[in-house]
PDB file of N, CA and C in Angstrom:
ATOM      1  N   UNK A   1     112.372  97.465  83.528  1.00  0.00           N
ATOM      2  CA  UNK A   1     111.653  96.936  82.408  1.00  0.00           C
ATOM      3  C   UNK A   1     110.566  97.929  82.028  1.00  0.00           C
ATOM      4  N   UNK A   2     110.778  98.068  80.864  1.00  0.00           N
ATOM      5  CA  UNK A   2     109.749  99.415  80.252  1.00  0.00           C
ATOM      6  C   UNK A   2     108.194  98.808  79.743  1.00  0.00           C
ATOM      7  N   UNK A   3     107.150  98.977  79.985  1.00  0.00           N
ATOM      8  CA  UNK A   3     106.080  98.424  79.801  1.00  0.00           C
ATOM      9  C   UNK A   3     105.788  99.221  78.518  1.00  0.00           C
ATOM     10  N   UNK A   4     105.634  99.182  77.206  1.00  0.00           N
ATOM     11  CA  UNK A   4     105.134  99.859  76.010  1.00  0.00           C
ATOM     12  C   UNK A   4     104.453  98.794  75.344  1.00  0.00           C
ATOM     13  N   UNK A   5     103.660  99.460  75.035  1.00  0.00           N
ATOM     14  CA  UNK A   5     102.614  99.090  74.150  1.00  0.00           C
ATOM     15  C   UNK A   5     102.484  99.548  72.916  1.00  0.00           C
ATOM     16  N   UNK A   6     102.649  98.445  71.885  1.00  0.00           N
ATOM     17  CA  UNK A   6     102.266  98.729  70.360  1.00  0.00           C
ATOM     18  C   UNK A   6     101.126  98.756  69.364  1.00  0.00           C
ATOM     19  N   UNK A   7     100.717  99.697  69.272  1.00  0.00           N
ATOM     20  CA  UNK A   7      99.709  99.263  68.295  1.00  0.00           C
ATOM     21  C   UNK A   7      99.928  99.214  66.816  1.00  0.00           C
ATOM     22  N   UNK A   8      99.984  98.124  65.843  1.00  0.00           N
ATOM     23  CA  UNK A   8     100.058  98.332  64.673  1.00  0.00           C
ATOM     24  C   UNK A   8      99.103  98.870  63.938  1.00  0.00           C
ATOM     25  N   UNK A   9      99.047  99.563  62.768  1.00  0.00           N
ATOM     26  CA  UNK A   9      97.910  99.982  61.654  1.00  0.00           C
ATOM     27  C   UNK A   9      98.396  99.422  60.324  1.00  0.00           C
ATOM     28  N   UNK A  10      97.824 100.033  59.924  1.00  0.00           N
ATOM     29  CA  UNK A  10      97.914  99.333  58.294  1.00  0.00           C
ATOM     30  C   UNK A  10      99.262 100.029  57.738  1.00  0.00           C
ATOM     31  N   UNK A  11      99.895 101.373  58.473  1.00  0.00           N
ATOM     32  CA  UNK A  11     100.716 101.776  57.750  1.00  0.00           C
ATOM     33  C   UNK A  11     101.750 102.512  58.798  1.00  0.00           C
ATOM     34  N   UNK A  12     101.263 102.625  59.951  1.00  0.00           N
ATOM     35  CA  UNK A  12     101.710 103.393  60.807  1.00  0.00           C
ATOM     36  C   UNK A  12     102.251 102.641  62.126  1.00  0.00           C
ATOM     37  N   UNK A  13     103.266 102.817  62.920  1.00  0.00           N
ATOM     38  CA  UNK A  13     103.339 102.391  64.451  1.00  0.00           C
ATOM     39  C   UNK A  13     103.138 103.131  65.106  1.00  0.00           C
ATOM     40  N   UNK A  14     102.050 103.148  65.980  1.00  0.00           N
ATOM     41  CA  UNK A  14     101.797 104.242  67.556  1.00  0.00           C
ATOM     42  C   UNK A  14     102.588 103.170  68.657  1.00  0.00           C
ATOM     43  N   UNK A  15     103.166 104.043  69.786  1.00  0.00           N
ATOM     44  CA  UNK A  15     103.577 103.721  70.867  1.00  0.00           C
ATOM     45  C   UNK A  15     102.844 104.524  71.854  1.00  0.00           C
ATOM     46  N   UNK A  16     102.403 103.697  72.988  1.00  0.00           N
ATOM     47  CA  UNK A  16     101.508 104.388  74.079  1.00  0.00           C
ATOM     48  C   UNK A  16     102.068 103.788  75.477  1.00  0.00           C
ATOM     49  N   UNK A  17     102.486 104.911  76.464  1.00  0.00           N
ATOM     50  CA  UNK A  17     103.247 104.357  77.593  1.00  0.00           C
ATOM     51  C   UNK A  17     102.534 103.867  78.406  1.00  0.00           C
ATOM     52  N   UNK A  18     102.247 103.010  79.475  1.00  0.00           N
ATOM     53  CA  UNK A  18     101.291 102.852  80.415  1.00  0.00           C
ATOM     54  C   UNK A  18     101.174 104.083  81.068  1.00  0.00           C
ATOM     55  N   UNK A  19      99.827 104.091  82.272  1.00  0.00           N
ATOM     56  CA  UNK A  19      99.884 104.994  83.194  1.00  0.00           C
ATOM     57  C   UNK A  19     101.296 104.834  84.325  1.00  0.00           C
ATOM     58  N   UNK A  20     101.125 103.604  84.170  1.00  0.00           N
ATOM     59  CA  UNK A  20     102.448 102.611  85.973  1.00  0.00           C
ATOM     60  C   UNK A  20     103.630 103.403  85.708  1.00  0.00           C
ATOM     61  N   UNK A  21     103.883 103.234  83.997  1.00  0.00           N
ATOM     62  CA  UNK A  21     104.989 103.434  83.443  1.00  0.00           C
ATOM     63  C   UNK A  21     105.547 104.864  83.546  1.00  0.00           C
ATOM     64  N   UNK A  22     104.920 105.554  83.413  1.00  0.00           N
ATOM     65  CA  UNK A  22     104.351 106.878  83.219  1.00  0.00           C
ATOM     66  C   UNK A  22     104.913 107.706  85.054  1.00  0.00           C
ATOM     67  N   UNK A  23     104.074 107.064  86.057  1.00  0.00           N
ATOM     68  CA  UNK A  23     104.250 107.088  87.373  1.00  0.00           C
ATOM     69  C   UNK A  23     105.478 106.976  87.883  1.00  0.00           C
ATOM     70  N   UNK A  24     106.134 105.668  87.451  1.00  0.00           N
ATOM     71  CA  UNK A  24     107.306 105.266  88.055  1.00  0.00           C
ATOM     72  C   UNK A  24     108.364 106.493  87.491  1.00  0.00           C
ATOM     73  N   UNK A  25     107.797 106.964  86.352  1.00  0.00           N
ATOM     74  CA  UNK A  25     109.299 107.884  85.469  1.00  0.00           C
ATOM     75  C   UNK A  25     109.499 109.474  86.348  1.00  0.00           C
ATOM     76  N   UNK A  26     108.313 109.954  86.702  1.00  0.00           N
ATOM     77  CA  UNK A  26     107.950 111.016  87.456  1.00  0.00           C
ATOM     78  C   UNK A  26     108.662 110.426  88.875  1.00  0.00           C
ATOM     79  N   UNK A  27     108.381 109.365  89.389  1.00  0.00           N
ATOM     80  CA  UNK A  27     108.817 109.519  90.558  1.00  0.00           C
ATOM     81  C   UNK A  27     109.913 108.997  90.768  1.00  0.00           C
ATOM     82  N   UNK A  28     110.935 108.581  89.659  1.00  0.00           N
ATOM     83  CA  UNK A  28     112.434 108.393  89.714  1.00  0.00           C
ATOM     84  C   UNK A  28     112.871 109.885  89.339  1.00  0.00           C
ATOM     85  N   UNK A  29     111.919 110.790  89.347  1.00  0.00           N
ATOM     86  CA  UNK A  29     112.609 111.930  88.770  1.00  0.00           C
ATOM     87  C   UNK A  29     112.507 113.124  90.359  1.00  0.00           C
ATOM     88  N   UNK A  30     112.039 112.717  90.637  1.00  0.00           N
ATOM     89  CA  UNK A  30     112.055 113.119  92.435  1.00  0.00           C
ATOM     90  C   UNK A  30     113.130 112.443  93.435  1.00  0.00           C
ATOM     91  N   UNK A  31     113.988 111.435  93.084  1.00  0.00           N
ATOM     92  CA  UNK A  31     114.904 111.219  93.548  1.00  0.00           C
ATOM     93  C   UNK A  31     115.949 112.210  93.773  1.00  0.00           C
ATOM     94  N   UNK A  32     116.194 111.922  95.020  1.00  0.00           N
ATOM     95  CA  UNK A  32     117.155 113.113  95.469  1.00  0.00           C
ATOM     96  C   UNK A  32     116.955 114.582  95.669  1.00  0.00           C
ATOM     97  N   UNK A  33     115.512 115.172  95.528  1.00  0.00           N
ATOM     98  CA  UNK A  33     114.923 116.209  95.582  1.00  0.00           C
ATOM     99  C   UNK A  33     114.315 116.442  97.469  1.00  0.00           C
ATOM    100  N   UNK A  34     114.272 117.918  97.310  1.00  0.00           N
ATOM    101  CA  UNK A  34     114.005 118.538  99.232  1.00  0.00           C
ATOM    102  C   UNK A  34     112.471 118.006  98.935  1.00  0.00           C
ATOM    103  N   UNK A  35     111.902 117.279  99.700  1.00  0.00           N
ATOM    104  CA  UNK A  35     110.671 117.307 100.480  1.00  0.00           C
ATOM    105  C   UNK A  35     109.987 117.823 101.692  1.00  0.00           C
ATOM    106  N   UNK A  36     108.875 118.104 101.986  1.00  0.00           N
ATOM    107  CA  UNK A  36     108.147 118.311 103.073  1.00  0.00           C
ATOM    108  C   UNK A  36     107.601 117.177 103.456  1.00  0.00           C
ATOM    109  N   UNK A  37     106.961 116.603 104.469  1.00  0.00           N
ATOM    110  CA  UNK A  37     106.385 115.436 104.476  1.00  0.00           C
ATOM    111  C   UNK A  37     105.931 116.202 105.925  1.00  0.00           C
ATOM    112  N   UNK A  38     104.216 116.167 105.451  1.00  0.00           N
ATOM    113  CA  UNK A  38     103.900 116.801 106.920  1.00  0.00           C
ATOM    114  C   UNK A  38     103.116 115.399 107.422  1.00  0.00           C
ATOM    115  N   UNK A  39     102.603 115.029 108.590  1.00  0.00           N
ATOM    116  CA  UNK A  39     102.841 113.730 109.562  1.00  0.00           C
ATOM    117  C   UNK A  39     101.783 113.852 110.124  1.00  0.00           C
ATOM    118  N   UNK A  40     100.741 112.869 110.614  1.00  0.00           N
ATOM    119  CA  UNK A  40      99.817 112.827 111.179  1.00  0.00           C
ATOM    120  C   UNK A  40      99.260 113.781 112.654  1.00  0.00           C
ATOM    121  N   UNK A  41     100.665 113.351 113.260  1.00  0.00           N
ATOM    122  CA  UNK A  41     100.664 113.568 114.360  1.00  0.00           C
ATOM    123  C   UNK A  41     100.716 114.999 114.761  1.00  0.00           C
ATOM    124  N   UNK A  42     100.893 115.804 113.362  1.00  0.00           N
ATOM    125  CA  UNK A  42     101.523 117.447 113.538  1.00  0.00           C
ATOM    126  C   UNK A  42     103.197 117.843 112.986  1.00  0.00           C
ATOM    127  N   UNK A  43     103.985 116.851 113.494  1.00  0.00           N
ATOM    128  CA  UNK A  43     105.437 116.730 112.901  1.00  0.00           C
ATOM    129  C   UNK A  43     105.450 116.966 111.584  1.00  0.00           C
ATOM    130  N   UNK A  44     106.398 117.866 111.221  1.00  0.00           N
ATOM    131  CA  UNK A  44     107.190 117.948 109.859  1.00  0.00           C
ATOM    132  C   UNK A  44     108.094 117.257 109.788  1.00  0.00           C
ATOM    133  N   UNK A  45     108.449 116.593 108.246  1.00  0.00           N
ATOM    134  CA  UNK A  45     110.252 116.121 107.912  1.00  0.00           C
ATOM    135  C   UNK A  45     110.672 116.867 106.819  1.00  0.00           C
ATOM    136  N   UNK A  46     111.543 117.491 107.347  1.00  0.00           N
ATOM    137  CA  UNK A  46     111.797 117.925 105.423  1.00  0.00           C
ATOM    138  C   UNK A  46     113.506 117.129 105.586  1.00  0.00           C
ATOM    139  N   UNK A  47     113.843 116.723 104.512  1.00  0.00           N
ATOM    140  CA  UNK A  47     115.069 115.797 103.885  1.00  0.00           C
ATOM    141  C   UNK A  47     114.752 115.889 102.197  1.00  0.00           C
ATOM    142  N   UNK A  48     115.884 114.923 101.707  1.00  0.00           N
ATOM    143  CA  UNK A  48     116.134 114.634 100.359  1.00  0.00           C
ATOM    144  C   UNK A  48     115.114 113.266 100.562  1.00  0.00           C
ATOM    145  N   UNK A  49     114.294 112.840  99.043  1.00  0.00           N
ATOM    146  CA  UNK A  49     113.626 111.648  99.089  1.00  0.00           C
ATOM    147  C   UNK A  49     114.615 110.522  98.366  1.00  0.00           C
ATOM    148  N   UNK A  50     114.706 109.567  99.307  1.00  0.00           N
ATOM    149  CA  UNK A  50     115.529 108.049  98.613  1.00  0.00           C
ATOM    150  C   UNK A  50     114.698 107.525  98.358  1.00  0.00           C
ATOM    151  N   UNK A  51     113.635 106.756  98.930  1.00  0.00           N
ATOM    152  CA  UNK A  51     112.577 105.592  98.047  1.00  0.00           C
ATOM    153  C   UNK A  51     111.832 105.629  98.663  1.00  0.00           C
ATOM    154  N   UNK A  52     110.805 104.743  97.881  1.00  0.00           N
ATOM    155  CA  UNK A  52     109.695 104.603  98.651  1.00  0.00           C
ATOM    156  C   UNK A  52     109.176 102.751  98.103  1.00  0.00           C
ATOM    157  N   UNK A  53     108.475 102.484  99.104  1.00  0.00           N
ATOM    158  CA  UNK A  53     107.575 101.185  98.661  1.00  0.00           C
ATOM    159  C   UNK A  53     106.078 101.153  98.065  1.00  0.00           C
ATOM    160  N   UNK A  54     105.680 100.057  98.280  1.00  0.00           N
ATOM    161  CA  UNK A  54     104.576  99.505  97.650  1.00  0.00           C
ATOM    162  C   UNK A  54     103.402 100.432  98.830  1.00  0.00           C
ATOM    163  N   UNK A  55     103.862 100.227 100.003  1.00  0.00           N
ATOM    164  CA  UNK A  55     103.142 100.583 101.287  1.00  0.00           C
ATOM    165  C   UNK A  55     103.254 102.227 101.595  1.00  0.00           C
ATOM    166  N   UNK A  56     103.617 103.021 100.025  1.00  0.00           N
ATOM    167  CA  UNK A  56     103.842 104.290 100.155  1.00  0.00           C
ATOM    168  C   UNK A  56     104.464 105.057 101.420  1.00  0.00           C
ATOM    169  N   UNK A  57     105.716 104.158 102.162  1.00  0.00           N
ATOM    170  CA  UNK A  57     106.526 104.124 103.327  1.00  0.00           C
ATOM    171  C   UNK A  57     107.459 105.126 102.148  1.00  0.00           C
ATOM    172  N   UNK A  58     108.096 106.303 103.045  1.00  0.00           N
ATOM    173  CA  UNK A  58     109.537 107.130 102.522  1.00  0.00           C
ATOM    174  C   UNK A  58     110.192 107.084 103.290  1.00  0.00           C
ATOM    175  N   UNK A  59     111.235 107.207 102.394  1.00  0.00           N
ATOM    176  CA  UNK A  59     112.829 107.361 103.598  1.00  0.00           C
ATOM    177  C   UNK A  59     113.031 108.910 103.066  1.00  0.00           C
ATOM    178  N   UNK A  60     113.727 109.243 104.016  1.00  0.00           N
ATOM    179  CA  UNK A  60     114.237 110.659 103.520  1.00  0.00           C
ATOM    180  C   UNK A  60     115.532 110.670 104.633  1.00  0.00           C
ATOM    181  N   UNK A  61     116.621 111.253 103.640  1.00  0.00           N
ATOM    182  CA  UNK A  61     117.679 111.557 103.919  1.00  0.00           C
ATOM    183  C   UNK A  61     118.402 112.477 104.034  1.00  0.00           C
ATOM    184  N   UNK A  62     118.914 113.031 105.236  1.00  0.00           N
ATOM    185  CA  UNK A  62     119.449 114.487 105.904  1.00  0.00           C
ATOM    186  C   UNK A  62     118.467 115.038 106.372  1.00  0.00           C
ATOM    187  N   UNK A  63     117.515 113.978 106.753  1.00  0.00           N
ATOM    188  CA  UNK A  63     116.214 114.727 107.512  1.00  0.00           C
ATOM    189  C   UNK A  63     116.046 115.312 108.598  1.00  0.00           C
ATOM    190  N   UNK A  64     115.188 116.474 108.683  1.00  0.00           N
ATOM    191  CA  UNK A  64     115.095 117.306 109.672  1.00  0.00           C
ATOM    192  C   UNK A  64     113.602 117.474 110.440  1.00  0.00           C
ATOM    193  N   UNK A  65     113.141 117.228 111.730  1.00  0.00           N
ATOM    194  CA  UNK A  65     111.889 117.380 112.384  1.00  0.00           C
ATOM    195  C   UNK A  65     111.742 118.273 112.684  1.00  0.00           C
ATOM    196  N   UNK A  66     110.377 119.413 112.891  1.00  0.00           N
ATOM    197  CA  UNK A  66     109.760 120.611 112.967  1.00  0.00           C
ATOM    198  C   UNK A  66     108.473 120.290 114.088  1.00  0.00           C
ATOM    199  N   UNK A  67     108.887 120.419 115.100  1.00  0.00           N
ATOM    200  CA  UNK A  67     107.337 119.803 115.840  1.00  0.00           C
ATOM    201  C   UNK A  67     106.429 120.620 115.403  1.00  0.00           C
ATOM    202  N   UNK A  68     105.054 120.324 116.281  1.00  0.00           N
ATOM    203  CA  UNK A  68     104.269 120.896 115.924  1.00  0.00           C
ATOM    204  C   UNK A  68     104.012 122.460 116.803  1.00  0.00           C
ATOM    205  N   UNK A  69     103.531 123.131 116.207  1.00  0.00           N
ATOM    206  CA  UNK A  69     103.566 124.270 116.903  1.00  0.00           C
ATOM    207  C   UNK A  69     102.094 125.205 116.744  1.00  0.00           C
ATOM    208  N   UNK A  70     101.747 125.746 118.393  1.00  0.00           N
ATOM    209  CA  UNK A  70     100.469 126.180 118.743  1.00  0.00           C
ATOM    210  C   UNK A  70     100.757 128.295 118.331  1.00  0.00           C
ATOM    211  N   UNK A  71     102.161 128.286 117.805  1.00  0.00           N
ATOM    212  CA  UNK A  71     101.773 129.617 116.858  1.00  0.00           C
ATOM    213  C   UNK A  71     101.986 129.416 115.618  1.00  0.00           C
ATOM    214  N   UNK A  72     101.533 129.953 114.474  1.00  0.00           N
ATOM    215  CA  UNK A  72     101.470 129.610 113.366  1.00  0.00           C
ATOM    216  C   UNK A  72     103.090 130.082 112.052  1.00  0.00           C
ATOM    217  N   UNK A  73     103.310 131.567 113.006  1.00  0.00           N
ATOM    218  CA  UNK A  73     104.498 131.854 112.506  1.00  0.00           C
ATOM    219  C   UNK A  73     105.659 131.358 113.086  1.00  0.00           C
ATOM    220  N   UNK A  74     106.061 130.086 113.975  1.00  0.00           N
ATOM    221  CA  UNK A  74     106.993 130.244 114.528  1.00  0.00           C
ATOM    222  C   UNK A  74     107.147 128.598 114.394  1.00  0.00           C
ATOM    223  N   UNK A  75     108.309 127.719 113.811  1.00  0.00           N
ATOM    224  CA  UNK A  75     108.507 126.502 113.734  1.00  0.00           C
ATOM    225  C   UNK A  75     108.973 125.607 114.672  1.00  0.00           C
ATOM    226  N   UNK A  76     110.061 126.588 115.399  1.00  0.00           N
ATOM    227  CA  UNK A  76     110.977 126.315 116.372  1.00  0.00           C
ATOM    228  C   UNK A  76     112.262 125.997 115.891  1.00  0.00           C
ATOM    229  N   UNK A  77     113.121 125.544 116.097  1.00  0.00           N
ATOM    230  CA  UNK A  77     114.290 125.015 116.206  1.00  0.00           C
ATOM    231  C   UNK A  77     114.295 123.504 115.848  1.00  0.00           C
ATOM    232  N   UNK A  78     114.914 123.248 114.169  1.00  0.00           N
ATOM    233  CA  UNK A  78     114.755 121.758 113.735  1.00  0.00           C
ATOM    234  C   UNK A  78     115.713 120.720 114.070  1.00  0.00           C
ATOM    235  N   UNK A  79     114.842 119.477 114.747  1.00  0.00           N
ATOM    236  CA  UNK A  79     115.653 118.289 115.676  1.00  0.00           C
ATOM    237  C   UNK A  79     116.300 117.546 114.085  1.00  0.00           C
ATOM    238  N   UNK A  80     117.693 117.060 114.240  1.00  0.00           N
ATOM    239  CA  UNK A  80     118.169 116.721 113.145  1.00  0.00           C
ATOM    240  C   UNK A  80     118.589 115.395 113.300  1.00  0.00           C
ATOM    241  N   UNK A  81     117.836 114.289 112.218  1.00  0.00           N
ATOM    242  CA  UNK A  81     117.294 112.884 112.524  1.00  0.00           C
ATOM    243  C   UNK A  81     118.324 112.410 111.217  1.00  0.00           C
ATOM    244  N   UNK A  82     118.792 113.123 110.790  1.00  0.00           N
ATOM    245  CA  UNK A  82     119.892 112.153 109.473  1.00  0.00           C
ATOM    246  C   UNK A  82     118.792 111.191 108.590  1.00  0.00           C
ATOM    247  N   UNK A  83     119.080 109.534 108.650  1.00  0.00           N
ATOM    248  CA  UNK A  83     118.278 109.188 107.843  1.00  0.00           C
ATOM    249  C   UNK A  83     116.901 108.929 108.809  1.00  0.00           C
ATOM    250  N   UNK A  84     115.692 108.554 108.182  1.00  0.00           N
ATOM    251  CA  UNK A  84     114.235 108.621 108.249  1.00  0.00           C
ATOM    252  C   UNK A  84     113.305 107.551 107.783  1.00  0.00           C
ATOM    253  N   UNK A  85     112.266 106.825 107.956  1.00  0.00           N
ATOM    254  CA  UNK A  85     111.471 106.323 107.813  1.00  0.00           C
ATOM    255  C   UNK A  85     110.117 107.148 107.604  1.00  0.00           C
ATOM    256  N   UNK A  86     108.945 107.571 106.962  1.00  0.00           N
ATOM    257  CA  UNK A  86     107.870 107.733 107.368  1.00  0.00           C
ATOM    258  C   UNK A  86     107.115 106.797 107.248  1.00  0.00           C
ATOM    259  N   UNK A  87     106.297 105.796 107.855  1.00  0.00           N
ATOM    260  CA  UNK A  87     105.262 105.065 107.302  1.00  0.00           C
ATOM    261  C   UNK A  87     104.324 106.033 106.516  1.00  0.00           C
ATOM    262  N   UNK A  88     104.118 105.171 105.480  1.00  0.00           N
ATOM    263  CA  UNK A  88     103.080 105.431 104.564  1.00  0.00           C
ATOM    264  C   UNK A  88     101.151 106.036 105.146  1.00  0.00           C
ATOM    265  N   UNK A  89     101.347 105.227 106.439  1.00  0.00           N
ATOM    266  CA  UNK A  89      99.891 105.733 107.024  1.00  0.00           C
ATOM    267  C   UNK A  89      99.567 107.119 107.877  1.00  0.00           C
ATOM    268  N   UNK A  90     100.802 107.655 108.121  1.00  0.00           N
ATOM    269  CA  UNK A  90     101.252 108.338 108.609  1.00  0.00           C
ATOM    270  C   UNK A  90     101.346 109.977 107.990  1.00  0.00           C
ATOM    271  N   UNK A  91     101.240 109.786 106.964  1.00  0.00           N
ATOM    272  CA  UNK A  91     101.476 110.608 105.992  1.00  0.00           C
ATOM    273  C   UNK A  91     100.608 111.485 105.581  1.00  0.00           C
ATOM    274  N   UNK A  92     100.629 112.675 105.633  1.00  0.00           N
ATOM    275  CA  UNK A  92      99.211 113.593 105.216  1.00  0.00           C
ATOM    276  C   UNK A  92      99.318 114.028 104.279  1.00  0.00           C
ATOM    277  N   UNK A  93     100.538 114.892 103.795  1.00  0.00           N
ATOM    278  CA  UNK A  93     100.972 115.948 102.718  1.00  0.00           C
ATOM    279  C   UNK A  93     102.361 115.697 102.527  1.00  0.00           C
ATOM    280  N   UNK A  94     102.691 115.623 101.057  1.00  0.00           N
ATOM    281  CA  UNK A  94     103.981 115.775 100.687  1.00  0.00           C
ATOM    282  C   UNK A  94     103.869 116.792  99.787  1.00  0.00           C
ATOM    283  N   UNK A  95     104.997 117.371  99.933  1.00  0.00           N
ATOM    284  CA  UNK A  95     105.800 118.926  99.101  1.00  0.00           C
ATOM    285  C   UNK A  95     106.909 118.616  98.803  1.00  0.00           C
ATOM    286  N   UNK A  96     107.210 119.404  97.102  1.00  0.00           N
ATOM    287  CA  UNK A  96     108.690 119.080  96.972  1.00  0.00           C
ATOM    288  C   UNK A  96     109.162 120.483  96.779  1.00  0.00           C
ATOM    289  N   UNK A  97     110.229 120.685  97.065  1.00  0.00           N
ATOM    290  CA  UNK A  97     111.029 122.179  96.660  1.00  0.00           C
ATOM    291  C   UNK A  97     110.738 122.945  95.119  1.00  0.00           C
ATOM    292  N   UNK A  98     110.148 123.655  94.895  1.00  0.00           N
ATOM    293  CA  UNK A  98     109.870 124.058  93.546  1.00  0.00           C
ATOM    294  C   UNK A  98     110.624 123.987  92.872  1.00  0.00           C
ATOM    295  N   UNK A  99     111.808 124.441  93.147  1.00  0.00           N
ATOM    296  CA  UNK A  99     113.205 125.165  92.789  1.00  0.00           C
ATOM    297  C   UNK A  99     114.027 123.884  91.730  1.00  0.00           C
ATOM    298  N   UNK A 100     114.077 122.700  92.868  1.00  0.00           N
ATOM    299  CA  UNK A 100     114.787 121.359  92.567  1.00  0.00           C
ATOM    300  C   UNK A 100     113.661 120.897  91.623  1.00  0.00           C
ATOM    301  N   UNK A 101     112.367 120.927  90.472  1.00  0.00           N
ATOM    302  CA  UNK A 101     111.499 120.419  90.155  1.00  0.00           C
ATOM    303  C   UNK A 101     111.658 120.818  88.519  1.00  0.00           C
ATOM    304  N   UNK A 102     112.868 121.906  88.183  1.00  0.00           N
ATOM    305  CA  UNK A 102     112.554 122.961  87.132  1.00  0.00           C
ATOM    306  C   UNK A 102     113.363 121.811  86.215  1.00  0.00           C
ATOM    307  N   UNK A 103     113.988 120.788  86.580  1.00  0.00           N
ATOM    308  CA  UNK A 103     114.990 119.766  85.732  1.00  0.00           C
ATOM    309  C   UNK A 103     114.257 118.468  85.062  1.00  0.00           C
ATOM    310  N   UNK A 104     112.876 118.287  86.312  1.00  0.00           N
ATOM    311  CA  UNK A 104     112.255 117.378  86.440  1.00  0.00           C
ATOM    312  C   UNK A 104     110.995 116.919  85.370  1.00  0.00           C
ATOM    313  N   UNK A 105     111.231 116.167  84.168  1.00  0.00           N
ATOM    314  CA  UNK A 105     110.418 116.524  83.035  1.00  0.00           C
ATOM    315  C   UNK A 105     108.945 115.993  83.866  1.00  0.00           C
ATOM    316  N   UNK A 106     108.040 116.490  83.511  1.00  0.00           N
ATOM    317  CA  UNK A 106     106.490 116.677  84.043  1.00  0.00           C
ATOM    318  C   UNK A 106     106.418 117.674  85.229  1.00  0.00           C
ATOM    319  N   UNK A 107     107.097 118.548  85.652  1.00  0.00           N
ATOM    320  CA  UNK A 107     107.305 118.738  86.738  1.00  0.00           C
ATOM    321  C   UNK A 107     107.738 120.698  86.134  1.00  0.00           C
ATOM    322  N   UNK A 108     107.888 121.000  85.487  1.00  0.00           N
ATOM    323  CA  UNK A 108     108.428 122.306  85.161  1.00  0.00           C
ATOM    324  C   UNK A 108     107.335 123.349  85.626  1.00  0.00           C
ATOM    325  N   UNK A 109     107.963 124.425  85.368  1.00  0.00           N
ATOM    326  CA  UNK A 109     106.994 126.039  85.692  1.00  0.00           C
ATOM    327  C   UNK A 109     105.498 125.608  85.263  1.00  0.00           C
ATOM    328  N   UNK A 110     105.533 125.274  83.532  1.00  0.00           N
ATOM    329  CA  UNK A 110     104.273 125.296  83.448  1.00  0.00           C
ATOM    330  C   UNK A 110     103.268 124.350  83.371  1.00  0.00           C
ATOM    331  N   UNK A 111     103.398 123.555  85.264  1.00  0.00           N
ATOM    332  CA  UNK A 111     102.576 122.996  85.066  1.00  0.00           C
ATOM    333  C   UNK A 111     102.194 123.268  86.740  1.00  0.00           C
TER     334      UNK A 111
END
């Protein structure tokens, strides 16, 4: 359900999208795109993003774990978790693949 708003004038129709509206379109447009999701605890996930909730909880799918690591150039060897949960509280930083973003209207080079 599309939330728009009309304003009439004396001669003219403006249409103005919500912000919600606005939000939700950007982030159906990240569906199916590579994420980072770096984790409280130090853990990385990177996967494809399927959804998310109200409780800013993600799933990510074909996901992969990166522990944490005490050298900075070196990741290790990624534990491979298929599908994923992150809780939402859990969550420090999300990244999306630049690359997968160039299709994504709000989301192009120049921004």
């Amino acid at each position: 359900m599309a939330t728009m708003i009309e304003e009439n004038g004396p001669s003219t129709h403006q249409y103005q999208v919500s912000p919600s509206y606005q939000a939700r379109q950007k982030l159906e447009g990240l569906l199916n795109k590579n994420m980072k999701i770096r984790m409280t605890d130090g853990r990385t996930l990177v996967g494809l993003f399927l959804c998310t909730d109200r409780d800013c909880n993600v799933i990510l799918g074909s996901a992969q774990e990166f522990l944490k690591s005490s050298d900075t150039f070196s990741q290790g060897e990624p534990r491979v978790l298929g599908l994923a949960m992150i809780p939402g509280h859990h969550v420090v930083s999300i990244e999306v693949e630049a690359d997968s973003l160039e299709d994504v209207p709000g989301f192009g080079a120049n921004h």
